[in-house]
PDB file of N, CA and C in Angstrom:
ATOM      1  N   UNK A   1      95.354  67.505  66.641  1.00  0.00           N
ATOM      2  CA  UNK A   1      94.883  68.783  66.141  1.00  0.00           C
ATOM      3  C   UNK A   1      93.360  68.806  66.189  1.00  0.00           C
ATOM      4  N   UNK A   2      92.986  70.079  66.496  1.00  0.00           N
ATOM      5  CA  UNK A   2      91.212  70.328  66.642  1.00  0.00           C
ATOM      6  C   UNK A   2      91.126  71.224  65.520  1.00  0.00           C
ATOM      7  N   UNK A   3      90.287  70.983  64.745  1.00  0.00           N
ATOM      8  CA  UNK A   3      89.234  72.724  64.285  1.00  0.00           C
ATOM      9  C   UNK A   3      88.591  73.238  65.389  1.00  0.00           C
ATOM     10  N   UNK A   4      88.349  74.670  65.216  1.00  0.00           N
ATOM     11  CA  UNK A   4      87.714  75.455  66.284  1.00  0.00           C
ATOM     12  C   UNK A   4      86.605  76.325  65.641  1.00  0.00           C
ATOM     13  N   UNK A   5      87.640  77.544  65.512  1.00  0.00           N
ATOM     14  CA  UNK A   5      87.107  78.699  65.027  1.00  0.00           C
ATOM     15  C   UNK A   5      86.946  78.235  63.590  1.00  0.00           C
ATOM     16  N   UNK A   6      85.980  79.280  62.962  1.00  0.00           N
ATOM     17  CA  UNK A   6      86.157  79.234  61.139  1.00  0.00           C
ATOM     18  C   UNK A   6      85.379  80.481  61.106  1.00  0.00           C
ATOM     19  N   UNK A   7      86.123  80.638  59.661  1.00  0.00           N
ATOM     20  CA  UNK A   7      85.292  81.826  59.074  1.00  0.00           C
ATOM     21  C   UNK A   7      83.990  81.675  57.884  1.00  0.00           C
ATOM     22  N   UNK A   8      83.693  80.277  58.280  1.00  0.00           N
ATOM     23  CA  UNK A   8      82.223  79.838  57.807  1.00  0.00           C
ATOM     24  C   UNK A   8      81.304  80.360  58.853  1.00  0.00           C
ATOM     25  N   UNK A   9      80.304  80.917  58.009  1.00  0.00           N
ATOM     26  CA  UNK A   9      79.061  81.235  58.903  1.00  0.00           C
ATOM     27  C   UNK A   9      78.334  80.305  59.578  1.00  0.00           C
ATOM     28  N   UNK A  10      77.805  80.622  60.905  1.00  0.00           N
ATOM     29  CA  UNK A  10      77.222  79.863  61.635  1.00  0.00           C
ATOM     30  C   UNK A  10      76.100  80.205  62.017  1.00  0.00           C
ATOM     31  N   UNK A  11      74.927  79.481  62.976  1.00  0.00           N
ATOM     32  CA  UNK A  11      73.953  79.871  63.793  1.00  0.00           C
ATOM     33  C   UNK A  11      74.408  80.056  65.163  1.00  0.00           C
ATOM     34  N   UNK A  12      73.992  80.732  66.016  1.00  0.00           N
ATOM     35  CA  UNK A  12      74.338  79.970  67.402  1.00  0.00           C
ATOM     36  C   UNK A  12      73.222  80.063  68.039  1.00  0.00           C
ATOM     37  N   UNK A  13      73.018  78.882  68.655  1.00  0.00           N
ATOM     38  CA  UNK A  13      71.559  78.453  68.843  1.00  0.00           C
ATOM     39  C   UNK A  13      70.921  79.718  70.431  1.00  0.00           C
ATOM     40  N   UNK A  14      69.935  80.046  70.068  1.00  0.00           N
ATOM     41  CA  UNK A  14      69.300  80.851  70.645  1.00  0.00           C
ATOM     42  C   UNK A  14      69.281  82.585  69.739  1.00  0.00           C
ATOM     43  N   UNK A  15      70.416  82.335  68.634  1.00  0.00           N
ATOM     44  CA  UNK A  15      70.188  84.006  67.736  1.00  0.00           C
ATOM     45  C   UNK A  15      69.034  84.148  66.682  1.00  0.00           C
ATOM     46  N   UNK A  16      69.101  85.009  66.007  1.00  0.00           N
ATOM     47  CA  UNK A  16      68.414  85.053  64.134  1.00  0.00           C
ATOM     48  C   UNK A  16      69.078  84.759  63.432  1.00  0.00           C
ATOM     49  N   UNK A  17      70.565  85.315  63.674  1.00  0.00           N
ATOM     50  CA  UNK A  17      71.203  85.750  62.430  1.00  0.00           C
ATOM     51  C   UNK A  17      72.414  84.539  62.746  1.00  0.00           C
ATOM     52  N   UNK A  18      73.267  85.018  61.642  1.00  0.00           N
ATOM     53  CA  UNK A  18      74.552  84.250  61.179  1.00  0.00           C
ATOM     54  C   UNK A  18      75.604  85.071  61.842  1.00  0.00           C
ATOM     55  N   UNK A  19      76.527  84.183  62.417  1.00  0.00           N
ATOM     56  CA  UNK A  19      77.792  84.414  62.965  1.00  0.00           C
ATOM     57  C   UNK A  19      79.476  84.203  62.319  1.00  0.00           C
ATOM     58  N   UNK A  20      80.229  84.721  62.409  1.00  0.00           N
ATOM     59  CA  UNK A  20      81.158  84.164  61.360  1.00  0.00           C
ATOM     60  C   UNK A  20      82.577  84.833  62.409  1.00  0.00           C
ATOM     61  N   UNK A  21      83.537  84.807  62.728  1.00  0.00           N
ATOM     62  CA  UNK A  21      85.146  84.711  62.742  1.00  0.00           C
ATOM     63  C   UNK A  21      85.660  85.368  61.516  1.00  0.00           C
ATOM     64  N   UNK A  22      86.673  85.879  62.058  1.00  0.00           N
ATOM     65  CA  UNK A  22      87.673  86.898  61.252  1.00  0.00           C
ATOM     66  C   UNK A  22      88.831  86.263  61.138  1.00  0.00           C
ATOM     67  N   UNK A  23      89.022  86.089  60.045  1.00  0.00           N
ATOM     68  CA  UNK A  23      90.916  85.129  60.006  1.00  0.00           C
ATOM     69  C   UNK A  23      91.851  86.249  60.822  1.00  0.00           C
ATOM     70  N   UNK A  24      91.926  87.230  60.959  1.00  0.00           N
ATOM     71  CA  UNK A  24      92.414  88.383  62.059  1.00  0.00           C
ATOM     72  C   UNK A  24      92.306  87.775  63.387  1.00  0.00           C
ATOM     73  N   UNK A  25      91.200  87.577  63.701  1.00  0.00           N
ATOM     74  CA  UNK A  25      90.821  87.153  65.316  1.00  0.00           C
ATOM     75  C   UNK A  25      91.739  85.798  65.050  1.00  0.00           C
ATOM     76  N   UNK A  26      91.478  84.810  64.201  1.00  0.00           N
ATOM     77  CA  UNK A  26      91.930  83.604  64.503  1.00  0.00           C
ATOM     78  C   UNK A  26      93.491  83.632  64.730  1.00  0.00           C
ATOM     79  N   UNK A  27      94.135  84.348  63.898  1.00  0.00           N
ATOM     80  CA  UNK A  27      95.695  84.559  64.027  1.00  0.00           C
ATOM     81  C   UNK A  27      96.164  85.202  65.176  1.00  0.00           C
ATOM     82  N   UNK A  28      95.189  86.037  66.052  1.00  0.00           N
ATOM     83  CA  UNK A  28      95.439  87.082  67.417  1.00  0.00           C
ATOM     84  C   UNK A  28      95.293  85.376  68.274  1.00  0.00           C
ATOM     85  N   UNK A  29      94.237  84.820  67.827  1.00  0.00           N
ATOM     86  CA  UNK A  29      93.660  83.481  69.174  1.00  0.00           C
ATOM     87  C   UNK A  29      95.573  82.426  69.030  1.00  0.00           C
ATOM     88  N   UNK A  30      95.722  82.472  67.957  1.00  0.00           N
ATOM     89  CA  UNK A  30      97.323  81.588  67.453  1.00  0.00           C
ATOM     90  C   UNK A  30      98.327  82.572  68.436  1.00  0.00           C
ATOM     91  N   UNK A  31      98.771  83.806  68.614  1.00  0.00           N
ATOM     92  CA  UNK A  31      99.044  84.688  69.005  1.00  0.00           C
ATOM     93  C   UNK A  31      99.375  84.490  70.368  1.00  0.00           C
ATOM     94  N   UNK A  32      97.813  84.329  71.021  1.00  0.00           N
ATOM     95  CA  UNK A  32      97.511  84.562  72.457  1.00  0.00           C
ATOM     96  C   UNK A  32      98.279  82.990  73.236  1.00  0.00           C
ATOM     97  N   UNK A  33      98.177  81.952  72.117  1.00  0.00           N
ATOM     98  CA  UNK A  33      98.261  80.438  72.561  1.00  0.00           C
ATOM     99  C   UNK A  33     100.108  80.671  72.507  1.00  0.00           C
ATOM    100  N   UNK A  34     100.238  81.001  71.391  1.00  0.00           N
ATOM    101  CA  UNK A  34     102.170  80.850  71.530  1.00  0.00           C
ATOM    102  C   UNK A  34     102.698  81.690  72.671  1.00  0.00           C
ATOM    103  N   UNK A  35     101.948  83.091  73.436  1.00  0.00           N
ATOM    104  CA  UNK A  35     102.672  83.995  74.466  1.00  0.00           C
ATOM    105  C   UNK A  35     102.366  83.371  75.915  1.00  0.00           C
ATOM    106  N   UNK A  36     101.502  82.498  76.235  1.00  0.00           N
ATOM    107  CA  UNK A  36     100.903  82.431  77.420  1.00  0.00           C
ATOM    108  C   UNK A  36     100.807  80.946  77.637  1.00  0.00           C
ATOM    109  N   UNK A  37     100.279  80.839  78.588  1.00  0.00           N
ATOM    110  CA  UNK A  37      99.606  79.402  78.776  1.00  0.00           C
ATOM    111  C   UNK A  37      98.390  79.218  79.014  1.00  0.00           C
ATOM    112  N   UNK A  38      97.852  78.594  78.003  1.00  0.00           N
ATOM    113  CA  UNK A  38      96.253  78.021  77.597  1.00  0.00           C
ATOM    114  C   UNK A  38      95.893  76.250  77.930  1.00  0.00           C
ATOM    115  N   UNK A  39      95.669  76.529  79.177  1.00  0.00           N
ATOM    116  CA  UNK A  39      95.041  75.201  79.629  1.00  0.00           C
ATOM    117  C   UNK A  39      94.128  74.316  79.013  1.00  0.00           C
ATOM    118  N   UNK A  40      93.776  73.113  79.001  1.00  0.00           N
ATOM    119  CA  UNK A  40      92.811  72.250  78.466  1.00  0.00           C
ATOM    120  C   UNK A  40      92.699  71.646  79.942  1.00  0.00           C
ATOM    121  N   UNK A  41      91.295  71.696  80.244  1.00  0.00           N
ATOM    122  CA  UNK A  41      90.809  71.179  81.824  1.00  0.00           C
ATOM    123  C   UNK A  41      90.116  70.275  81.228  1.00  0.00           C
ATOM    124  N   UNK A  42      89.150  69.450  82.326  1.00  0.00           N
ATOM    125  CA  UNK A  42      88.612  68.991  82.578  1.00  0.00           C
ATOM    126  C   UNK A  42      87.189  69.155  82.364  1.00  0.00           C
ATOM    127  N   UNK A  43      86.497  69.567  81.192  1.00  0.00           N
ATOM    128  CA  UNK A  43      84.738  70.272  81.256  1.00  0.00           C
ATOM    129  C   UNK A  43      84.716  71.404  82.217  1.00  0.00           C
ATOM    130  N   UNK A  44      84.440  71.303  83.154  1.00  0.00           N
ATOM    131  CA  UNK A  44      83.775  72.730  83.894  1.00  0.00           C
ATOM    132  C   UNK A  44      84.410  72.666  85.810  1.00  0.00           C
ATOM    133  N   UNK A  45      85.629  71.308  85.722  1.00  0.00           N
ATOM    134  CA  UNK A  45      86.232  71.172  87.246  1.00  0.00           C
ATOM    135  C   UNK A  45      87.242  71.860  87.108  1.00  0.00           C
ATOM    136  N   UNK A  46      86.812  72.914  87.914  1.00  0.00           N
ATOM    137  CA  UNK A  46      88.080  73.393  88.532  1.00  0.00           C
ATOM    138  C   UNK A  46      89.392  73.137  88.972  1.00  0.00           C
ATOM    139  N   UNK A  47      88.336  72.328  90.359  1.00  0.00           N
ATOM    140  CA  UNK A  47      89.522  71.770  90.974  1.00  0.00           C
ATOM    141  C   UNK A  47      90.642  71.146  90.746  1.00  0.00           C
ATOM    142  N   UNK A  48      90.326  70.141  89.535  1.00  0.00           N
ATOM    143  CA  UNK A  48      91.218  69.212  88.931  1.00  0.00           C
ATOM    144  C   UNK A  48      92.174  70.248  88.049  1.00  0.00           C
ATOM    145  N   UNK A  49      93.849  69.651  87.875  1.00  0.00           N
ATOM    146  CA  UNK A  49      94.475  70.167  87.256  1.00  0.00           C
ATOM    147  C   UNK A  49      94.085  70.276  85.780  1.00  0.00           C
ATOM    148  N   UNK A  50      94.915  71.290  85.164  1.00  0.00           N
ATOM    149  CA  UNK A  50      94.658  71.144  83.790  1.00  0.00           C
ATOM    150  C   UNK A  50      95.541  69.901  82.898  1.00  0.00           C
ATOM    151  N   UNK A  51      94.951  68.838  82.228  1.00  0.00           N
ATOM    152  CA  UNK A  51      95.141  67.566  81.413  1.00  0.00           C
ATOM    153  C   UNK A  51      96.271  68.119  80.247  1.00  0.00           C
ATOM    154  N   UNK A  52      96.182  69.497  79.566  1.00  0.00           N
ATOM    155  CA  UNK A  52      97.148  69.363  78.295  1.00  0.00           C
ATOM    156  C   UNK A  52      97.097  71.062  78.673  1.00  0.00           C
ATOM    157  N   UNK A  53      97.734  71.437  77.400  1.00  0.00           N
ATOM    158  CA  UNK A  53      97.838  72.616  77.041  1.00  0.00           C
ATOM    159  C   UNK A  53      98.003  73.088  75.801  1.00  0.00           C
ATOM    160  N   UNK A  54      97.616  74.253  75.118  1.00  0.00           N
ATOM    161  CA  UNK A  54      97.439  74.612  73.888  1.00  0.00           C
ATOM    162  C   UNK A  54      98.571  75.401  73.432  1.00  0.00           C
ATOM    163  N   UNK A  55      99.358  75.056  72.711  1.00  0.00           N
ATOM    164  CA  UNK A  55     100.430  75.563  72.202  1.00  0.00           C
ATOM    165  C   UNK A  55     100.970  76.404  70.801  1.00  0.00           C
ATOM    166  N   UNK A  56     100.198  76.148  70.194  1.00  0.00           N
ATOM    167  CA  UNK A  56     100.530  76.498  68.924  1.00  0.00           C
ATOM    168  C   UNK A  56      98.899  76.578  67.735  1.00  0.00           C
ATOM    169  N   UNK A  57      98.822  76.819  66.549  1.00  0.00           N
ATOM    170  CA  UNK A  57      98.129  76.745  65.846  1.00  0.00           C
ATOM    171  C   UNK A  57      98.261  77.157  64.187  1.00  0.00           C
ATOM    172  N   UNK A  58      96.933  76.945  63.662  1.00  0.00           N
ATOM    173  CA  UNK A  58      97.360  77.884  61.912  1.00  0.00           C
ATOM    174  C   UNK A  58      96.106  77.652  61.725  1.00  0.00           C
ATOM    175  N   UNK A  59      96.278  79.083  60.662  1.00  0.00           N
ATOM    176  CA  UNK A  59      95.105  78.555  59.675  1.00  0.00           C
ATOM    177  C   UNK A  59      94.691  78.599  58.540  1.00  0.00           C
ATOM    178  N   UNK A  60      94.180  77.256  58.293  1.00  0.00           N
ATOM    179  CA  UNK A  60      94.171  76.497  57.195  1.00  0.00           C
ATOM    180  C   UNK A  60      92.573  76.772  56.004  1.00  0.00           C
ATOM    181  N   UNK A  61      92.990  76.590  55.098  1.00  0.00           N
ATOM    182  CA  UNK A  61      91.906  76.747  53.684  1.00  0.00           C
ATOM    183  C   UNK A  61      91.126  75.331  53.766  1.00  0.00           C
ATOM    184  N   UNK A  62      89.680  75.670  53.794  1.00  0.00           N
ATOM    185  CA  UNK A  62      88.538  74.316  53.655  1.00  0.00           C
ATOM    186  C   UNK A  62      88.963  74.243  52.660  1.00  0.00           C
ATOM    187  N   UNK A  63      88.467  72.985  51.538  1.00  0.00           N
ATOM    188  CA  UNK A  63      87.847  72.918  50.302  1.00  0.00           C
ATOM    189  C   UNK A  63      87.009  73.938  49.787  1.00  0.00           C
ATOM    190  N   UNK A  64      86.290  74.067  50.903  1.00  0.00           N
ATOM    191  CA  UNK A  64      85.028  74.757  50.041  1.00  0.00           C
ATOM    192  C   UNK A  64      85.543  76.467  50.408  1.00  0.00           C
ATOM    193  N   UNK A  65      87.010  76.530  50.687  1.00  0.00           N
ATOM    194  CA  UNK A  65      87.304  77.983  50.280  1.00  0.00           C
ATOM    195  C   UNK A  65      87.579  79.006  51.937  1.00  0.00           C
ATOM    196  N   UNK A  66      86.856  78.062  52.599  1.00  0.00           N
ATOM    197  CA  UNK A  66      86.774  78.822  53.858  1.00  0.00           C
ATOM    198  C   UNK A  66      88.165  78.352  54.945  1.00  0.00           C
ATOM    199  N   UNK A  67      88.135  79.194  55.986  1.00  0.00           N
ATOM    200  CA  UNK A  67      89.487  79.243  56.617  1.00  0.00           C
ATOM    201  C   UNK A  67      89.007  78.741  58.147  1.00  0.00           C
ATOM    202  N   UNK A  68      89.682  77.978  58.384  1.00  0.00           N
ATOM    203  CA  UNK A  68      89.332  77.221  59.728  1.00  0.00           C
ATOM    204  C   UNK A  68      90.914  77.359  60.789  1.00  0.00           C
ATOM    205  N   UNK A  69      90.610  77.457  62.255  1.00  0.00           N
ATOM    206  CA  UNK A  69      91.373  77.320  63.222  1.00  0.00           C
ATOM    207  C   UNK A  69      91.944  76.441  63.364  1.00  0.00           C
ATOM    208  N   UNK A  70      93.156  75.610  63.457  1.00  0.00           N
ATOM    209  CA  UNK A  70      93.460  74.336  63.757  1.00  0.00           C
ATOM    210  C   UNK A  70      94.872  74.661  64.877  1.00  0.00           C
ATOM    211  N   UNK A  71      93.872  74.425  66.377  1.00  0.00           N
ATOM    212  CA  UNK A  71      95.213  74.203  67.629  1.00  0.00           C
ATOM    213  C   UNK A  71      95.947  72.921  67.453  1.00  0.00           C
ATOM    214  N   UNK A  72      97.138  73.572  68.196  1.00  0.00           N
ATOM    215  CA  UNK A  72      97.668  72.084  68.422  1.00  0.00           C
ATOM    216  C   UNK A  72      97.763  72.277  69.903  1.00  0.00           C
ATOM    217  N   UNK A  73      97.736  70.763  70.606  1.00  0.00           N
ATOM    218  CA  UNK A  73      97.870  70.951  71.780  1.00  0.00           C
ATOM    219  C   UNK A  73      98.754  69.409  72.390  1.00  0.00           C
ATOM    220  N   UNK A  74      98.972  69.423  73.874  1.00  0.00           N
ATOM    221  CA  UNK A  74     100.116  68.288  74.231  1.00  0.00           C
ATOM    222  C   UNK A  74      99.615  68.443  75.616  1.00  0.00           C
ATOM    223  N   UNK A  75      99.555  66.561  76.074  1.00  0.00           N
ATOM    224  CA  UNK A  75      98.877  66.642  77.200  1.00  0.00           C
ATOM    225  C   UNK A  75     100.206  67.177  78.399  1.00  0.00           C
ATOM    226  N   UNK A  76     100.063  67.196  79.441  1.00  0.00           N
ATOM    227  CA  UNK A  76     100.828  67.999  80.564  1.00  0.00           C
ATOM    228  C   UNK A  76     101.506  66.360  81.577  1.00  0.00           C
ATOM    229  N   UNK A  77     102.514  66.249  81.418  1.00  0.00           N
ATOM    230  CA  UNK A  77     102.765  64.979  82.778  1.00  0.00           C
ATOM    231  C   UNK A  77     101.978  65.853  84.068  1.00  0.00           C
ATOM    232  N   UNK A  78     101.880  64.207  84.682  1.00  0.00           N
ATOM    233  CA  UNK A  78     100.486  64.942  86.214  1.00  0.00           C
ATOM    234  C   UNK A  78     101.225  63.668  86.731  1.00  0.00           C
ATOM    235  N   UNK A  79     100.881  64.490  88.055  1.00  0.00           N
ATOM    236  CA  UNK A  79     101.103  63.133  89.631  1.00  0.00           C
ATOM    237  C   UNK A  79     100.034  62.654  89.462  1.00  0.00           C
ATOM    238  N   UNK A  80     100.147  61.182  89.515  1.00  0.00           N
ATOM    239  CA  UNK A  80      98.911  60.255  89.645  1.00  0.00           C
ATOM    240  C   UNK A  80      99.074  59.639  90.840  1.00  0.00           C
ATOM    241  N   UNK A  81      97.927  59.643  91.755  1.00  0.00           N
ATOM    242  CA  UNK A  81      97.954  59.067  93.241  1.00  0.00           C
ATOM    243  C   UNK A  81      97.574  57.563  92.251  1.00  0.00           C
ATOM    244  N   UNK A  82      98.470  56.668  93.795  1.00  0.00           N
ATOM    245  CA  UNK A  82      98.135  54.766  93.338  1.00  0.00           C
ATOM    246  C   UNK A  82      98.256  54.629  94.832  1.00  0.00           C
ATOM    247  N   UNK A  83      97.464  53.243  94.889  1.00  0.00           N
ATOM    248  CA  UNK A  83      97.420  53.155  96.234  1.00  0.00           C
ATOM    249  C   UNK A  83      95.835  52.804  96.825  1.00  0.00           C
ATOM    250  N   UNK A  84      96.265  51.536  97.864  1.00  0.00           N
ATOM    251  CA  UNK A  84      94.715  51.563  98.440  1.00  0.00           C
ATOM    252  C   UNK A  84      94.382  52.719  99.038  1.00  0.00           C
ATOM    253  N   UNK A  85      95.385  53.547  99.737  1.00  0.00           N
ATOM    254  CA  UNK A  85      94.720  54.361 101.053  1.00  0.00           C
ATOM    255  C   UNK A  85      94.159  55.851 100.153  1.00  0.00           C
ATOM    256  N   UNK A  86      94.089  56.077  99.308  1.00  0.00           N
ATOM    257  CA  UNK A  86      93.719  57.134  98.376  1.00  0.00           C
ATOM    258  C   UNK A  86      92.245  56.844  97.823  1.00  0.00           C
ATOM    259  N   UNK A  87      91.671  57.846  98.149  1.00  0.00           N
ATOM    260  CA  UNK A  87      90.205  57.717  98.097  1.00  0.00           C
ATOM    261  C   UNK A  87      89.965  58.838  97.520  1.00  0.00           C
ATOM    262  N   UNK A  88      89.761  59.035  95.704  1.00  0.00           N
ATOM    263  CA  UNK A  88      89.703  60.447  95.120  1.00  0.00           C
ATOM    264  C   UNK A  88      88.438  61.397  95.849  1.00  0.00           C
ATOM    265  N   UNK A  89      86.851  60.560  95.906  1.00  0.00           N
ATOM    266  CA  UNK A  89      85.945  61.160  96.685  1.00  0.00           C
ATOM    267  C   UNK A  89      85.676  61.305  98.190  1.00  0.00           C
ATOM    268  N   UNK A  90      86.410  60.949  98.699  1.00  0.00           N
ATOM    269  CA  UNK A  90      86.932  61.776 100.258  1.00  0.00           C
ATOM    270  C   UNK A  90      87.582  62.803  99.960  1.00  0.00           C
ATOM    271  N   UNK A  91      88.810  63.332  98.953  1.00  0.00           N
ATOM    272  CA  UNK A  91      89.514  64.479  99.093  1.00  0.00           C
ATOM    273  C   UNK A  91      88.316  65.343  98.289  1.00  0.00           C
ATOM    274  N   UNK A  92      87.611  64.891  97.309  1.00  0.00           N
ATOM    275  CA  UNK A  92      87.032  65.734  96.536  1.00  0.00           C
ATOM    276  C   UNK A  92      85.725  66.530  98.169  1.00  0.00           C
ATOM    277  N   UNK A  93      85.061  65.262  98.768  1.00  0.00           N
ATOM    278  CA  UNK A  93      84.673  65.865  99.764  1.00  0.00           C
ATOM    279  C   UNK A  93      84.104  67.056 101.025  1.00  0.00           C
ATOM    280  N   UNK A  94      86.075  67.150 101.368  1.00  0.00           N
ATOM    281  CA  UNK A  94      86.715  67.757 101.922  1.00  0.00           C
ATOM    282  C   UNK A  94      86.700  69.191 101.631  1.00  0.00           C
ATOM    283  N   UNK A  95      86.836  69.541  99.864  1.00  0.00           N
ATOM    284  CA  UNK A  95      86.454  70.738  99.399  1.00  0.00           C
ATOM    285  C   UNK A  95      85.838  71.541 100.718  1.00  0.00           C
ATOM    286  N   UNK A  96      86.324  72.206 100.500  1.00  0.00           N
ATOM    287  CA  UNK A  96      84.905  73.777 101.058  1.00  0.00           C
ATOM    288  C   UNK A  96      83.613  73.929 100.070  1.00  0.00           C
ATOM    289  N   UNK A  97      82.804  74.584 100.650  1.00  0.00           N
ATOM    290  CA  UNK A  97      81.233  74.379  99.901  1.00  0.00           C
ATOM    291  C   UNK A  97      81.381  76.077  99.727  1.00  0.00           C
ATOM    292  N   UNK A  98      81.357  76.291  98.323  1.00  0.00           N
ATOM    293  CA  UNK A  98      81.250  77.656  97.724  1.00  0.00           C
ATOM    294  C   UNK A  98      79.717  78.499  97.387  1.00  0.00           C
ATOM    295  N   UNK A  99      78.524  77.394  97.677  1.00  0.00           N
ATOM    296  CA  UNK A  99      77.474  77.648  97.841  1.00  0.00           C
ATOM    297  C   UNK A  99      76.593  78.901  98.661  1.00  0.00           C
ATOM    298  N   UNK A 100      76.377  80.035  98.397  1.00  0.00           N
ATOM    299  CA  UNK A 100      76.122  80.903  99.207  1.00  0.00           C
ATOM    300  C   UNK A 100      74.514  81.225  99.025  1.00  0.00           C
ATOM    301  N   UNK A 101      74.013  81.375 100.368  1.00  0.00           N
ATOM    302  CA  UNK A 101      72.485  81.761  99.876  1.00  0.00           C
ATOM    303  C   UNK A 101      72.050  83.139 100.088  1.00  0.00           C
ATOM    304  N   UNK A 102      71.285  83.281  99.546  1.00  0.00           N
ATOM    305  CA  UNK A 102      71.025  84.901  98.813  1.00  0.00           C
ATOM    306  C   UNK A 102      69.705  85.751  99.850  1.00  0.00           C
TER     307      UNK A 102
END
């Protein structure tokens, strides 16, 4: 289980002011995770499959009164290449170059 969202106020770095979550939004975000499928990747690779998936959630009372997001999530079985002749950075390689100049 993760915390995520909360309906404690926040900064977010680069604002003035304080930010805060709606226990509404958080129960629509619980909502969106039980109808669909919500991937957990890899940071910012695409390419690579997605590692788990987000399934479920609630949300729960801090101590100090406030209401926090808590997903649950379960990693995904994946084909794992084994083998000398498998070379992950040759296929990564191979990619096409999405780089376009302006």
């Amino acid at each position: 289980m993760r915390t995520g969202l909360s309906t404690r106020p926040a900064r977010i770095a680069g604002t003035n002011h304080l930010t805060s979550v709606s226990e509404g939004a958080m129960a629509h975000a619980i909502d969106q995770v039980r109808e669909m499928f919500v991937p957990l990747g890899v940071e910012h690779l695409d390419f690579l499959p997605p590692w788990g998936r987000v399934y479920d959630g609630e949300v729960v009372e801090s101590d100090d009164g406030e209401k926090d997001l808590v997903m649950r999530a379960r990693e995904l079985p994946q084909f794992v290449w084994s083998g000398a002749d498998i070379r992950i950075g040759d296929l990564v390689a191979e990619l096409p170059n999405t780089r376009q100049s302006l």
